[in-house]
Protein backbone atom coordinates (compact mmCIF):
# COMPACT_ATOMS: atom_id res chain seq x y z
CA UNK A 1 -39.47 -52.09 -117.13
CA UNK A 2 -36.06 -50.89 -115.72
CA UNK A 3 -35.59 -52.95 -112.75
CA UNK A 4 -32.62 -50.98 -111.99
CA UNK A 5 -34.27 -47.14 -112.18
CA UNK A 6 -37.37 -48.91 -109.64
CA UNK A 7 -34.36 -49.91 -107.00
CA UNK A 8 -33.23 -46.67 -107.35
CA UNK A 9 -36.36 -45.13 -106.80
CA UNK A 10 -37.02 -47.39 -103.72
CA UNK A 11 -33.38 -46.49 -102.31
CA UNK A 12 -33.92 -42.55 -102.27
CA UNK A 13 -37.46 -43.05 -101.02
CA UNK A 14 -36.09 -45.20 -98.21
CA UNK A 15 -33.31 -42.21 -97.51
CA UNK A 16 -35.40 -39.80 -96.83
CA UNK A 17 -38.02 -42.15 -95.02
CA UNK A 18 -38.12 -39.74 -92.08
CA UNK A 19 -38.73 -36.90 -94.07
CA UNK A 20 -41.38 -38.73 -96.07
CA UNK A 21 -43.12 -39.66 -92.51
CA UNK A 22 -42.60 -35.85 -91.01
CA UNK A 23 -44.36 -34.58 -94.28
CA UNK A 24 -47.33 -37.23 -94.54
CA UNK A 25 -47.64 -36.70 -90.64
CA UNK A 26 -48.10 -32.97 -91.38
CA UNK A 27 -50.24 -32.98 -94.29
CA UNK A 28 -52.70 -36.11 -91.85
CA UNK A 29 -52.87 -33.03 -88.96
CA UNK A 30 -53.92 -30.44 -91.95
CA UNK A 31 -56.43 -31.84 -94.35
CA UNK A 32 -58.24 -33.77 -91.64
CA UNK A 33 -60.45 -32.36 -89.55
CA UNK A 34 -60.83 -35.41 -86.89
CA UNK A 35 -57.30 -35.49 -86.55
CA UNK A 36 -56.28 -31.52 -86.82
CA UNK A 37 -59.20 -30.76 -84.57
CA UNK A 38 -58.61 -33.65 -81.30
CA UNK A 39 -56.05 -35.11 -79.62
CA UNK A 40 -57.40 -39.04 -80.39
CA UNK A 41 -54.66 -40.14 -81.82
CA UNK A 42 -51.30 -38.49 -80.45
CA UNK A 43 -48.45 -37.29 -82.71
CA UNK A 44 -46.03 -39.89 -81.51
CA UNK A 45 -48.47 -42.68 -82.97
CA UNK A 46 -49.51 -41.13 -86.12
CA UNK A 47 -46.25 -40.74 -86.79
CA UNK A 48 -45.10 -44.44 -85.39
CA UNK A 49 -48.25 -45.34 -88.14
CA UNK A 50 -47.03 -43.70 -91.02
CA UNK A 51 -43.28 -44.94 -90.34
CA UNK A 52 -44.37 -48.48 -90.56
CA UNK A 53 -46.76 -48.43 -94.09
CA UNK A 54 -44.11 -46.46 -95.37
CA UNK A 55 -41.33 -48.85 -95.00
CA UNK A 56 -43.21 -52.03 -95.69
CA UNK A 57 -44.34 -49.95 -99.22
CA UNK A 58 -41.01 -49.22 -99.84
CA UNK A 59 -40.00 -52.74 -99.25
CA UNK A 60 -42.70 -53.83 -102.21
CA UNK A 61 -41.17 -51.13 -104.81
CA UNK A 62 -37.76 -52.08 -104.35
CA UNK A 63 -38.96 -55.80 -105.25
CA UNK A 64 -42.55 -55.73 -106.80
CA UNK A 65 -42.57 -59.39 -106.96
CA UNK A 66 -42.71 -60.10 -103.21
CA UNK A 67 -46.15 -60.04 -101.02
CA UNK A 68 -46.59 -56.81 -99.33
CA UNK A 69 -46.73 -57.01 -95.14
CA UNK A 70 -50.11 -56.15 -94.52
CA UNK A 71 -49.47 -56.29 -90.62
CA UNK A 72 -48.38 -52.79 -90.12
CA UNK A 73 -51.79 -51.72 -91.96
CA UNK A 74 -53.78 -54.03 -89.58
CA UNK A 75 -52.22 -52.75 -86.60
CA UNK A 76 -53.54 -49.23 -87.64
CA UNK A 77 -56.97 -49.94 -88.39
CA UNK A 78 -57.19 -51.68 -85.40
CA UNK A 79 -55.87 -49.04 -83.69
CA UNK A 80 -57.89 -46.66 -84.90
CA UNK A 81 -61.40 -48.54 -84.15
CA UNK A 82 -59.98 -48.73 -80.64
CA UNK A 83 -59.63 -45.06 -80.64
CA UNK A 84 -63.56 -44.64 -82.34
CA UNK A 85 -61.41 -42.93 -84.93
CA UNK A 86 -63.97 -42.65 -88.16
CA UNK A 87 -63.11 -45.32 -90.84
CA UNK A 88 -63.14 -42.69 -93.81
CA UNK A 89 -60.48 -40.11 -92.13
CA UNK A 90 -58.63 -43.68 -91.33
CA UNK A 91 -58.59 -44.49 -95.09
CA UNK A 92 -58.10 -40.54 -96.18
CA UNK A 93 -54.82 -40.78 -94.14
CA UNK A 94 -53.81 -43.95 -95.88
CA UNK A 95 -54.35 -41.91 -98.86
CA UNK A 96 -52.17 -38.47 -98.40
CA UNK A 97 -49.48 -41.33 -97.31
CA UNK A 98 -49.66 -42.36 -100.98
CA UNK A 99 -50.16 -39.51 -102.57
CA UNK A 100 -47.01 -37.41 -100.52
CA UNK A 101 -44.89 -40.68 -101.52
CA UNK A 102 -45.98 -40.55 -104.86
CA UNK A 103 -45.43 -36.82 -105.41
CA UNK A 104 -41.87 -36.55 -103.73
CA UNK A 105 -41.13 -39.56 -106.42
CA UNK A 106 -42.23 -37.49 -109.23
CA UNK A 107 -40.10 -34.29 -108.18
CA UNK A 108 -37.40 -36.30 -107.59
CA UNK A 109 -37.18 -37.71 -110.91
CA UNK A 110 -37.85 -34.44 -112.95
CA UNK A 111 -34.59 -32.88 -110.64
CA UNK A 112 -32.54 -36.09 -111.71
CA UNK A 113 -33.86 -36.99 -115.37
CA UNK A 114 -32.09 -40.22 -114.58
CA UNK A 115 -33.80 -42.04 -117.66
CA UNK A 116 -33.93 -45.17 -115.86
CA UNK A 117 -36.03 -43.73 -112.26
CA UNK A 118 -38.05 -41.92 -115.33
CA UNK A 119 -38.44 -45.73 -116.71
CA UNK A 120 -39.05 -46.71 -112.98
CA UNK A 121 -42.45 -44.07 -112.09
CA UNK A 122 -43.95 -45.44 -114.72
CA UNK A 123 -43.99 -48.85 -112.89
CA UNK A 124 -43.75 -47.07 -109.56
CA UNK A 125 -47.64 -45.96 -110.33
CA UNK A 126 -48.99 -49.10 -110.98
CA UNK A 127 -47.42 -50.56 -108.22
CA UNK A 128 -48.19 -47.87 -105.77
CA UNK A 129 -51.78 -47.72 -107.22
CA UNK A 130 -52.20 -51.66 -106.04
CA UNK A 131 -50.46 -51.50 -102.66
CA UNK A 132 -52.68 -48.82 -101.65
CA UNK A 133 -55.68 -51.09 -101.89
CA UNK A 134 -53.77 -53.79 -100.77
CA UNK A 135 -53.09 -51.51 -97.43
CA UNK A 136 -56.94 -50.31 -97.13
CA UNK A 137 -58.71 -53.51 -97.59
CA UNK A 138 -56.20 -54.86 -94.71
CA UNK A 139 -56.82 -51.63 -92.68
CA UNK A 140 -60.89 -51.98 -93.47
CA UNK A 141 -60.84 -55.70 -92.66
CA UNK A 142 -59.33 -54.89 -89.00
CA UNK A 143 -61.05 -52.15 -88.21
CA UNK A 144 -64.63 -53.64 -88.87
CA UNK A 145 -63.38 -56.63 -87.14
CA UNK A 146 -62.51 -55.00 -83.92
CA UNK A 147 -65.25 -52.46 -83.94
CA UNK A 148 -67.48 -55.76 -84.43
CA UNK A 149 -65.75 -57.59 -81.18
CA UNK A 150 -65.86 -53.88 -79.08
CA UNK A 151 -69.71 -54.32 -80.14
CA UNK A 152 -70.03 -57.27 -78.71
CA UNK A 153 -67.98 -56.25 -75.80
CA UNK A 154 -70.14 -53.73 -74.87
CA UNK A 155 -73.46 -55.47 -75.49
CA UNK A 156 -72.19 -58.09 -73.18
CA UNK A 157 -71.35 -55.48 -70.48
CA UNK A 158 -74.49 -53.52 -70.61
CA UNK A 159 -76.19 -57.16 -70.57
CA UNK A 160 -74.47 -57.93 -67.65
CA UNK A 161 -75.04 -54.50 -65.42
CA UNK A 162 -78.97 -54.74 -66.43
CA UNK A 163 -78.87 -58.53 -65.02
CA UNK A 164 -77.28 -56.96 -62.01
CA UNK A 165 -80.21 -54.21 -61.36
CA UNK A 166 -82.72 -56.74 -62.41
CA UNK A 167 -81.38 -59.45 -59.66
CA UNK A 168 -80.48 -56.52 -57.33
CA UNK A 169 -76.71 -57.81 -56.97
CA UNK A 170 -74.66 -55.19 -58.99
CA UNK A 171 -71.67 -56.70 -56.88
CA UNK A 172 -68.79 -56.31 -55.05
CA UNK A 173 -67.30 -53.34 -56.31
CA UNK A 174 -70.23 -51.11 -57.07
CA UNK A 175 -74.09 -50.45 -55.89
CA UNK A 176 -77.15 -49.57 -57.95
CA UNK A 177 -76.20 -46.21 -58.51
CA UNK A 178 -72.79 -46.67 -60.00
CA UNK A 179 -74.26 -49.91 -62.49
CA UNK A 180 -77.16 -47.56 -64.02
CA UNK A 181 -73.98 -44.54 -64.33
CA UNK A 182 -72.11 -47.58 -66.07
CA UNK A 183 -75.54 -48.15 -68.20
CA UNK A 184 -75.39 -44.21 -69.17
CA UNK A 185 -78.67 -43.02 -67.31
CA UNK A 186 -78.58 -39.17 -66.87
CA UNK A 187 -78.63 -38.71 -62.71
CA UNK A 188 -81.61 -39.06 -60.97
CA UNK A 189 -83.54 -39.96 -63.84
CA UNK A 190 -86.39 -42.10 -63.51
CA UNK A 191 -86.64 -45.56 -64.34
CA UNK A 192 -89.02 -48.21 -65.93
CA UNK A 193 -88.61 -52.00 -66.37
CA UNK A 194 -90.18 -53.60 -69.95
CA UNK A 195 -90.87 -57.05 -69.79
CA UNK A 196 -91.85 -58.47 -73.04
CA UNK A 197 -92.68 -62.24 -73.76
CA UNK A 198 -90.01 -63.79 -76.49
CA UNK A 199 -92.24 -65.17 -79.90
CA UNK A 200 -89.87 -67.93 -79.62
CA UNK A 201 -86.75 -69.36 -77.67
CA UNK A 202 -84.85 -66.13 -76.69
CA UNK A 203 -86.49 -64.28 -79.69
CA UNK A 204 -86.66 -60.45 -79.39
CA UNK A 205 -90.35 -59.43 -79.20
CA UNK A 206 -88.95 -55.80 -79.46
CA UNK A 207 -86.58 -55.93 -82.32
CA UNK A 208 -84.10 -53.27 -82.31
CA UNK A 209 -85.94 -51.01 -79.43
CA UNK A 210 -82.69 -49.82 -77.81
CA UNK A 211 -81.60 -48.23 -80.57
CA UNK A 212 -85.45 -46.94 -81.74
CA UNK A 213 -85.24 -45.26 -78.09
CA UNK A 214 -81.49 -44.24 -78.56
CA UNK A 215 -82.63 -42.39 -81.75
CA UNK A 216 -85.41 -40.29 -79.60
CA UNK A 217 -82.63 -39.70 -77.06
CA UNK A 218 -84.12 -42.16 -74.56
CA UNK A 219 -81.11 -44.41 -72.70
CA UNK A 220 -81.85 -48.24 -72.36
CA UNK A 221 -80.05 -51.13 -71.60
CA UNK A 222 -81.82 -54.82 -72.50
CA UNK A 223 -81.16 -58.61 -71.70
CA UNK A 224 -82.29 -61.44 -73.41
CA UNK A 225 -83.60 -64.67 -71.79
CA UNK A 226 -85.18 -67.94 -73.26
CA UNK A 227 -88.71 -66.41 -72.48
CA UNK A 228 -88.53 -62.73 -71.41
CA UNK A 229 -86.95 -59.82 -73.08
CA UNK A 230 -86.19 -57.51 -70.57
CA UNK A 231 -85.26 -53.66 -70.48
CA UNK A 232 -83.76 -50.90 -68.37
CA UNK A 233 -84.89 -47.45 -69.58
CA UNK A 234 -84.69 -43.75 -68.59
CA UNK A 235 -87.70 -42.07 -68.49
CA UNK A 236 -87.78 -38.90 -71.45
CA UNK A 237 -89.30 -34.99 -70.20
CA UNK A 238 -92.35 -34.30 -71.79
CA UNK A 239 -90.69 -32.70 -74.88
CA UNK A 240 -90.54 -36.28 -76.78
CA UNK A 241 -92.30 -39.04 -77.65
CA UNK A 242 -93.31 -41.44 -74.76
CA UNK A 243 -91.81 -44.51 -73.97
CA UNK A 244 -95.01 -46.04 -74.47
CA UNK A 245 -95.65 -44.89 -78.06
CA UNK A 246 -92.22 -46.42 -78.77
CA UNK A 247 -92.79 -49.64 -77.27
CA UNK A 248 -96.48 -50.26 -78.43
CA UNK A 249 -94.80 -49.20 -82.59
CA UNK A 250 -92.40 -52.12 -81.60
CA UNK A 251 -93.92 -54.92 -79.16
CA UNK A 252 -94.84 -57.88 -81.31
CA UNK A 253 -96.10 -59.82 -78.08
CA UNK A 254 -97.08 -59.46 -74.63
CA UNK A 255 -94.93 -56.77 -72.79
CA UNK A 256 -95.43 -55.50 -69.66
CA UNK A 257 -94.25 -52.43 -67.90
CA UNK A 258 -93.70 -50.92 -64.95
CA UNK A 259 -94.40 -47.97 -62.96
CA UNK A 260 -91.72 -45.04 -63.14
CA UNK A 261 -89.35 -45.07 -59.94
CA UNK A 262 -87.07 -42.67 -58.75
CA UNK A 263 -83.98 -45.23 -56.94
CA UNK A 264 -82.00 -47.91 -58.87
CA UNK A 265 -81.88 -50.12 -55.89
CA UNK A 266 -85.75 -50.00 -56.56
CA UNK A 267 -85.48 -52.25 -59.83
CA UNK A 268 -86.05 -55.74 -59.19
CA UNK A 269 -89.67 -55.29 -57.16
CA UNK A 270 -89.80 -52.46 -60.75
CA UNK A 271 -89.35 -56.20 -62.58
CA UNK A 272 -91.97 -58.32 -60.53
CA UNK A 273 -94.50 -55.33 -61.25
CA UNK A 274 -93.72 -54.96 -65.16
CA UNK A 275 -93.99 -59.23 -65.29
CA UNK A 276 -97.29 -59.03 -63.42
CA UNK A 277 -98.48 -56.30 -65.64
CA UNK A 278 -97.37 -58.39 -68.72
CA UNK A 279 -99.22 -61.59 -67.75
CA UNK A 280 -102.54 -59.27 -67.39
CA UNK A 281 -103.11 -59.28 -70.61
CA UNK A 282 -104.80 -62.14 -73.05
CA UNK A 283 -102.10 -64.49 -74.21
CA UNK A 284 -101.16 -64.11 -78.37
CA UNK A 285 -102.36 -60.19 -78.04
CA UNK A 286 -99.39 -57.99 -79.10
CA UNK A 287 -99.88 -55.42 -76.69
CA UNK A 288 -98.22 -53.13 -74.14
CA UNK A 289 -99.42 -52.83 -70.37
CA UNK A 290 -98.43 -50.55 -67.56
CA UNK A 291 -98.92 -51.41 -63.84
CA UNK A 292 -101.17 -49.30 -61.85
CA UNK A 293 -99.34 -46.98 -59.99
CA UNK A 294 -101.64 -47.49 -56.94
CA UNK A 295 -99.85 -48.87 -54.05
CA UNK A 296 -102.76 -50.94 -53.21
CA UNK A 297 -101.50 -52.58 -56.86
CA UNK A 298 -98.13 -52.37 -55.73
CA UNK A 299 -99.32 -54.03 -52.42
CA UNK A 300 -101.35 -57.12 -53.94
CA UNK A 301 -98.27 -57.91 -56.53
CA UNK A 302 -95.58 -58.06 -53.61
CA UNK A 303 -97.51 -60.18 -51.82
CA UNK A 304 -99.79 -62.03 -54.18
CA UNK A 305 -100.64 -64.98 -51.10
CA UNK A 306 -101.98 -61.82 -48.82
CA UNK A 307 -103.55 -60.64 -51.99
CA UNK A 308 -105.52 -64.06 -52.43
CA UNK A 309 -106.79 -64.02 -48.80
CA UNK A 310 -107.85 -60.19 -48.81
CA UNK A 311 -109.86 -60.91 -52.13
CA UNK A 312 -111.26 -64.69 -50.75
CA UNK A 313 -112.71 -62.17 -47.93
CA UNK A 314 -114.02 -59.53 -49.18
CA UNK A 315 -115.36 -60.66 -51.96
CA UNK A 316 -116.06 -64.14 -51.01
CA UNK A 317 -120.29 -64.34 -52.45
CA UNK A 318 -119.61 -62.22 -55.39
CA UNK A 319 -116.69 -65.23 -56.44
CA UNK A 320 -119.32 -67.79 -56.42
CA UNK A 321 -121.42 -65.96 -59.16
CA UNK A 322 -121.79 -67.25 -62.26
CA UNK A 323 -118.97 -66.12 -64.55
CA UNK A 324 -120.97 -63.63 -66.87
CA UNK A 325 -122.83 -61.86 -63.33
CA UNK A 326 -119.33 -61.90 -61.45
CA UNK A 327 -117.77 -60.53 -64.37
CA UNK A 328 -120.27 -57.62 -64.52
CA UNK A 329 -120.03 -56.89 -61.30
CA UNK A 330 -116.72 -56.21 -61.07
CA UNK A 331 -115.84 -54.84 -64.06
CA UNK A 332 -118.95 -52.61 -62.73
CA UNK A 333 -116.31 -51.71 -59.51
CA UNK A 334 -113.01 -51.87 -61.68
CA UNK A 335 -114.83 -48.49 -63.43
CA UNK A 336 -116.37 -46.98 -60.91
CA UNK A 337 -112.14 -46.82 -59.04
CA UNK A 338 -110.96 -45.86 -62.23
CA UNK A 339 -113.12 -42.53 -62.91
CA UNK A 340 -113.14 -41.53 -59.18
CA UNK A 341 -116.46 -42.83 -57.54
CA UNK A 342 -118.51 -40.94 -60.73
CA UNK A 343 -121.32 -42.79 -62.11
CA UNK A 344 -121.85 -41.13 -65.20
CA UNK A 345 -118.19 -41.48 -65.99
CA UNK A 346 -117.94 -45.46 -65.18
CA UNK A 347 -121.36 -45.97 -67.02
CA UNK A 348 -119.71 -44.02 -70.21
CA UNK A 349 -116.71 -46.34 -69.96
CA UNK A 350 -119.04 -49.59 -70.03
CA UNK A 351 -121.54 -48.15 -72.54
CA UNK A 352 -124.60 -48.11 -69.66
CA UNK A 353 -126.62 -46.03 -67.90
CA UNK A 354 -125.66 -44.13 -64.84
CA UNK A 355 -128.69 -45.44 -63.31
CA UNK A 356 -127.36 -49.41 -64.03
CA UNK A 357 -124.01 -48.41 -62.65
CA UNK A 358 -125.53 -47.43 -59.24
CA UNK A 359 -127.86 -50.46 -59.01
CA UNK A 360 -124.95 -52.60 -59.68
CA UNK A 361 -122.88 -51.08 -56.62
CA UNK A 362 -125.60 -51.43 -54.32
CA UNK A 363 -125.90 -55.27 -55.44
CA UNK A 364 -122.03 -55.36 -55.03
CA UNK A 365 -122.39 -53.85 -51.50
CA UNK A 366 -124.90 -56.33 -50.67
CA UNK A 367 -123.31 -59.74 -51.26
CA UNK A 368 -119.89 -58.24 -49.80
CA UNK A 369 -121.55 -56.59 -46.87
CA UNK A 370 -119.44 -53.29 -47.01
CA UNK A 371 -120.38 -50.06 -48.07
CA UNK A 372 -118.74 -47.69 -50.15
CA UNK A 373 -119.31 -44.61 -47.23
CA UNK A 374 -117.52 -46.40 -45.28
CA UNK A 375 -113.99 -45.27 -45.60
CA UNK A 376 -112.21 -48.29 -44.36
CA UNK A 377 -114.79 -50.67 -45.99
CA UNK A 378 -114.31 -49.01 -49.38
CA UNK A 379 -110.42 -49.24 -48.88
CA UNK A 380 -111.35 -53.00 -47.96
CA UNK A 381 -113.21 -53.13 -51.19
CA UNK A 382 -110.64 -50.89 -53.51
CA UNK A 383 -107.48 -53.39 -51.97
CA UNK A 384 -109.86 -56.38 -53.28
CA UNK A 385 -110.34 -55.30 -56.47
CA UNK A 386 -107.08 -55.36 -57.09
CA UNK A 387 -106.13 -58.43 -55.82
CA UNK A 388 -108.61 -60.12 -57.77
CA UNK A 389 -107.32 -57.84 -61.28
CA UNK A 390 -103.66 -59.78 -60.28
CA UNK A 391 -105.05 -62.84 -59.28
CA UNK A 392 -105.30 -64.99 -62.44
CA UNK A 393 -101.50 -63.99 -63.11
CA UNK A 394 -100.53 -65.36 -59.74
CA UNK A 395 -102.15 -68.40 -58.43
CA UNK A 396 -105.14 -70.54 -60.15
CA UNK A 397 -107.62 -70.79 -57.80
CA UNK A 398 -108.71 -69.16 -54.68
CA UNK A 399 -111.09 -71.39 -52.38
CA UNK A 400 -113.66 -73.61 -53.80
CA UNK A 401 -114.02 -71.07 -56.52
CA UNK A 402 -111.45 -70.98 -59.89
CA UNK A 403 -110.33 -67.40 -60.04
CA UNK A 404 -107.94 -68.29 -62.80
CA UNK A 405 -111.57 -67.67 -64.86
CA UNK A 406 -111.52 -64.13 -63.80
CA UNK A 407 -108.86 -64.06 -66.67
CA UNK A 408 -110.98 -63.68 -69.11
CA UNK A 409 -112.51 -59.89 -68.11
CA UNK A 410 -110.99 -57.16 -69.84
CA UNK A 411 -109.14 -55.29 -67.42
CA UNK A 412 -107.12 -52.00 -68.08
CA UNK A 413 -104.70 -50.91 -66.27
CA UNK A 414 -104.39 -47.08 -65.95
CA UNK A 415 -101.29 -45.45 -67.16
């Protein structure tokens, strides 16, 4: 190797280092799209960029012996992830730096035919060949390193402004609205809360749901706590999949949700309704339940104690049943709300006769002393029933009877 012809090589290279830099620079802009086609990066830095792997290259082929200076490279792929500048146009770049250095070497030699820079390429092209991994690994490295801590940036702050709707305290600079614009919901979207159970200490129950519903073009934001996993998400137009298709592919354990609401400032009673939903169903059953969107639902959540009294009234003899007649009776009532006062619709539902349906509504009526004519004793009745579908997920008893044994009827909620 001519030690000599490499110096040389490295002292014209370094000579016309600005001219090296203008012509990398220009050849970046012109067989890159990302950076021909946007103003990401600006001219001054590509060109600040190229200056710097340049030099510290040069520095290596004037003395191959000696470690190249990988900082320059760092500095750009960090940089670069900053700037959510692709990683392959970040190592293309690095490339055409190479290849322009490497080509002005060759024409310069074939104008001098100095046979010691001829000796020199030779070893030039090994060298170069090794610094240019050396400069991409360090670029790579940095880049995924930063893009990594910019993750976790983000994740933290969407955490953060979900905690803030959830606990209805987005703070002092900023309301409701601006936290879910922060969060990325479209304006005035609407809204549901998800409020799954963890399988284990602050174990997702819905692994990797925000981006499942990212990929269907649904907007989310989730926070994790030791028992709940809890979600923010936009509500999709009819021309996708439902957010409850998604969820039920995904839940692994209980998860609740909640009615759809127009207002952000709306989302922690949105929470209390999805965790009352959540609780309604039999604990270990991987399943996914909506609130009722009755405000007589809405009603008995809020104020669960009101709830317990209403229900301890109205249906005060039909709670001292035995479990099994209870049960049937208001399962009977549960159907008979739920397909709009129709017999033959409720008796469908519960696999009976229209007939059985009726005679169990008149014994209902009976024991409770209202009638379902009645208007206001219906509504009486209707505000009862769903008290008493809440109760076990509230309190554990109501007067001398256990409700918490209601728990075990099958109840649906309606979507």
């Amino acid at each position: 190797m001519s030690r000599t012809g490499l110096e040389a090589l490295a002292n014209w290279a370094d000579a016309h280092l600005d001219e090296l830099t203008d012509e990398t620079c220009t050849a970046i802009r012109r067989k890159i799209p990302f950076y021909r086609d946007t103003d990401v990066v600006a001219d001054a830095e590509i060109h600040k960029s190229v200056k710097g792997n340049i030099h510290t290259t040069i520095g290596v082929l004037r003395r191959p012996d000696t470690s190249l200076d990988i900082r320059p490279a760092q500095y750009t792929g960090r940089r670069r992830a900053e700037q959510s500048v692709p990683l392959p146009e970040v190592l293309q770049a690095f490339r055409i730096g190479f290849e322009v250095l490497w080509e002005r070497l060759v024409g310069h030699v074939r104008r001098s035919w100095e046979p010691d820079e001829a000796d020199g390429l030779l070893t030039a092209a090994s060298v170069l060949w090794r610094l240019s991994d050396e400069q991409s690994l360090a670029a790579t490295e940095e880049y995924r390193a930063t893009t990594a801590a910019i993750l976790v940036a983000q994740q933290h702050q969407r955490s953060a402004l979900v905690e803030a709707l959830l606990g209805g305290q987005p703070g002092p600079q900023g309301g409701p609205w601006e936290a879910a614009a922060l969060l990325g919901f479209p304006p005035n979207s609407q809204l549901v809360v998800v409020a799954a159970e963890t399988k284990g200490l602050a174990e997702e129950s819905l692994p990797g749901i925000e981006q499942q519903l990212a990929e269907h073009g649904v907007v989310s934001g989730w926070r994790l706590t030791p028992a709940l996993q809890l979600g923010l998400v936009s509500v999709p137009d009819s021309s996708g999949p439902s957010i409850l298709s998604l969820l039920q592919g995904s839940a692994t354990a209980r998860t609740g949700v909640s009615p759809p609401y127009d207002s952000p400032s709306e989302t922690p009673r949105a929470l209390q309704l999805a965790r009352t939903a959540l609780v309604t169903l039999p604990v270990g059953r991987a399943e996914v339940q909506v609130f009722d969107s009755s405000p007589l639902a809405g009603m008995m959540a809020m104020d669960p104690r009101e709830g317990r009294r209403i229900a301890q009234q109205v249906f005060g003899p039909v709670l001292t049943l035995p479990a099994e007649d209870r049960a049937v009776l208001l399962d009977t009532f549960d159907a008979h709300l739920d397909h709009g006062g129709s017999a033959e619709a409720a008796g469908a539902a519960l696999h009976c006769h229209p007939n059985t349906i009726r005679y169990r509504l008149r014994r209902l009526q009976e024991l409770t002393g209202r009638s379902l004519t009645d208007p206001r004793q219906a509504s009486e009745l209707a505000a009862a029933a769903y008290a008493v579908r809440l109760l076990p997920l509230t309190t554990p008893a109501v007067g001398v009877d256990n409700l918490s044994a209601l728990g075990d009827r099958q109840v649906q909620t309606r979507l």
